[in-house]
Protein backbone atom coordinates (compact mmCIF):
# COMPACT_ATOMS: atom_id res chain seq x y z
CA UNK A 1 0.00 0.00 0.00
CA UNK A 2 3.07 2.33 0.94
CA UNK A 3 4.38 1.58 -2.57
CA UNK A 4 0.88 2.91 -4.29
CA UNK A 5 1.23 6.01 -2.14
CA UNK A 6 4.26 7.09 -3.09
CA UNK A 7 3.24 6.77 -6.70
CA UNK A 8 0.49 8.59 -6.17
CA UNK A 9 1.87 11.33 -4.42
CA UNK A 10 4.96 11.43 -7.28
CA UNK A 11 2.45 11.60 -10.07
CA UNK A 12 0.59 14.58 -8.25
CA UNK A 13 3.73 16.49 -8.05
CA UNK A 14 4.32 16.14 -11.56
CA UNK A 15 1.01 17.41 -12.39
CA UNK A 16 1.37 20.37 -10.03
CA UNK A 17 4.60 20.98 -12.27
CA UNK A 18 2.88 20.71 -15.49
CA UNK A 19 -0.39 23.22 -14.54
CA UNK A 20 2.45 25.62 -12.97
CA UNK A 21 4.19 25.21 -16.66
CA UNK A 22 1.32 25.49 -18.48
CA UNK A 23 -0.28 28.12 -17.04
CA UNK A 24 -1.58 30.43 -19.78
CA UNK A 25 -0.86 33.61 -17.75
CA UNK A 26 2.62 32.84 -18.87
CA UNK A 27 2.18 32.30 -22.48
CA UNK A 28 0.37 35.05 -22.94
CA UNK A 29 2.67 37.35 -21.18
CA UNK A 30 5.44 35.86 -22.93
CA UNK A 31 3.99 36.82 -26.33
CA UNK A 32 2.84 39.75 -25.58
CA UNK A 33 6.51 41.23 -24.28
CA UNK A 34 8.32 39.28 -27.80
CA UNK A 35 5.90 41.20 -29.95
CA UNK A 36 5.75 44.50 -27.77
CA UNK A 37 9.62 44.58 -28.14
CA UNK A 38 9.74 43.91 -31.50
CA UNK A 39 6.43 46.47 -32.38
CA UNK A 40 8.01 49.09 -30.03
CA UNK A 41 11.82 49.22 -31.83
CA UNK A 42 9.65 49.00 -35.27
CA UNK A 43 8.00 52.27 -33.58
CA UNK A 44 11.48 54.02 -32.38
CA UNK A 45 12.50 55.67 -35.81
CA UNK A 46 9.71 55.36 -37.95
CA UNK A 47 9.63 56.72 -41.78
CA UNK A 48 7.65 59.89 -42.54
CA UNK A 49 5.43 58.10 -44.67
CA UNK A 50 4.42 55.81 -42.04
CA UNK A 51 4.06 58.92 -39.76
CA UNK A 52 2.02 60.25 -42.47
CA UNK A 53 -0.38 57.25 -42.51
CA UNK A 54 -1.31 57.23 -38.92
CA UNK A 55 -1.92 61.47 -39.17
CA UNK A 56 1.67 62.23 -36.97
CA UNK A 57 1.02 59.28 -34.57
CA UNK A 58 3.80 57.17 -33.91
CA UNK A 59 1.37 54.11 -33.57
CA UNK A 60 4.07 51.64 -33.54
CA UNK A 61 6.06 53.04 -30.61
CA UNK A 62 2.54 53.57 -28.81
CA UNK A 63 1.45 49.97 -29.05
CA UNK A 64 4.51 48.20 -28.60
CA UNK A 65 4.81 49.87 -25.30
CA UNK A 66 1.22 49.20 -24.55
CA UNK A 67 1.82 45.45 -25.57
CA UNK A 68 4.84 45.66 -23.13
CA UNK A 69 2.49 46.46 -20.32
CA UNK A 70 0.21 44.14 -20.83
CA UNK A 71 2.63 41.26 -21.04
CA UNK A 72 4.57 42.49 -18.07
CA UNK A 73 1.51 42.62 -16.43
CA UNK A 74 0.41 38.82 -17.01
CA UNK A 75 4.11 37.89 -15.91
CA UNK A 76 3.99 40.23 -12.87
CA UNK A 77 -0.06 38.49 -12.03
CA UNK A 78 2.03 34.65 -12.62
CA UNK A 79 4.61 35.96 -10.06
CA UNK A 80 2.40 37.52 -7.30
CA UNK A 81 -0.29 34.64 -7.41
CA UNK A 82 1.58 31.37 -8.48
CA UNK A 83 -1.09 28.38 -9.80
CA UNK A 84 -1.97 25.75 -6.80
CA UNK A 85 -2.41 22.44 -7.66
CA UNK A 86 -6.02 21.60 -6.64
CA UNK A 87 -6.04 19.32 -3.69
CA UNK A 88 -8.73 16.45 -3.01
CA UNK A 89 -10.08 15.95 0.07
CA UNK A 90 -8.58 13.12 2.23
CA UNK A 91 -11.10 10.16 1.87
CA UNK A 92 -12.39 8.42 5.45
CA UNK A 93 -10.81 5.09 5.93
């Protein structure tokens, strides 16, 4: 019976790795700051005829650094509030 335990209790701790891994906070905060970084240095020295396009807004810098916040923001959430493994409740012998 010991032996099931301990298999039990190893293959819970690998799924407690796994949902922390796969949490989708992460993903999506780790897109969002790739493609804010990229967005934002498209948005550092833009051409005047993209200027001209967006009517003198530098829309590239603007959303890349929104993006940035947003992603740093999911990251920041993963950080303060970690995912829990859900827990059963101990069963009555």
């Amino acid at each position: 019976m010991s032996e099931l335990r301990r298999e039990v209790s190893e293959l819970e701790s690998k799924s407690a790795t796994a949902a922390r891994l796969f949490d989708i906070r992460r993903i999506i905060g780790g897109l969002f700051v790739v493609y804010g970084i990229i967005v934002t240095i498209a948005g550092i020295s833009p051409s005047d005829a993209d200027m001209k396009k967006a009517q003198d807004i530098n829309i590239n810098l603007w959303t890349g650094l929104a993006m940035l916040a947003l992603g740093l923001f999911f990251l920041g959430w993963l950080w303060l509030r970690p995912t829990v493994a859900p827990t059963e409740a101990p069963e009555d012998e």
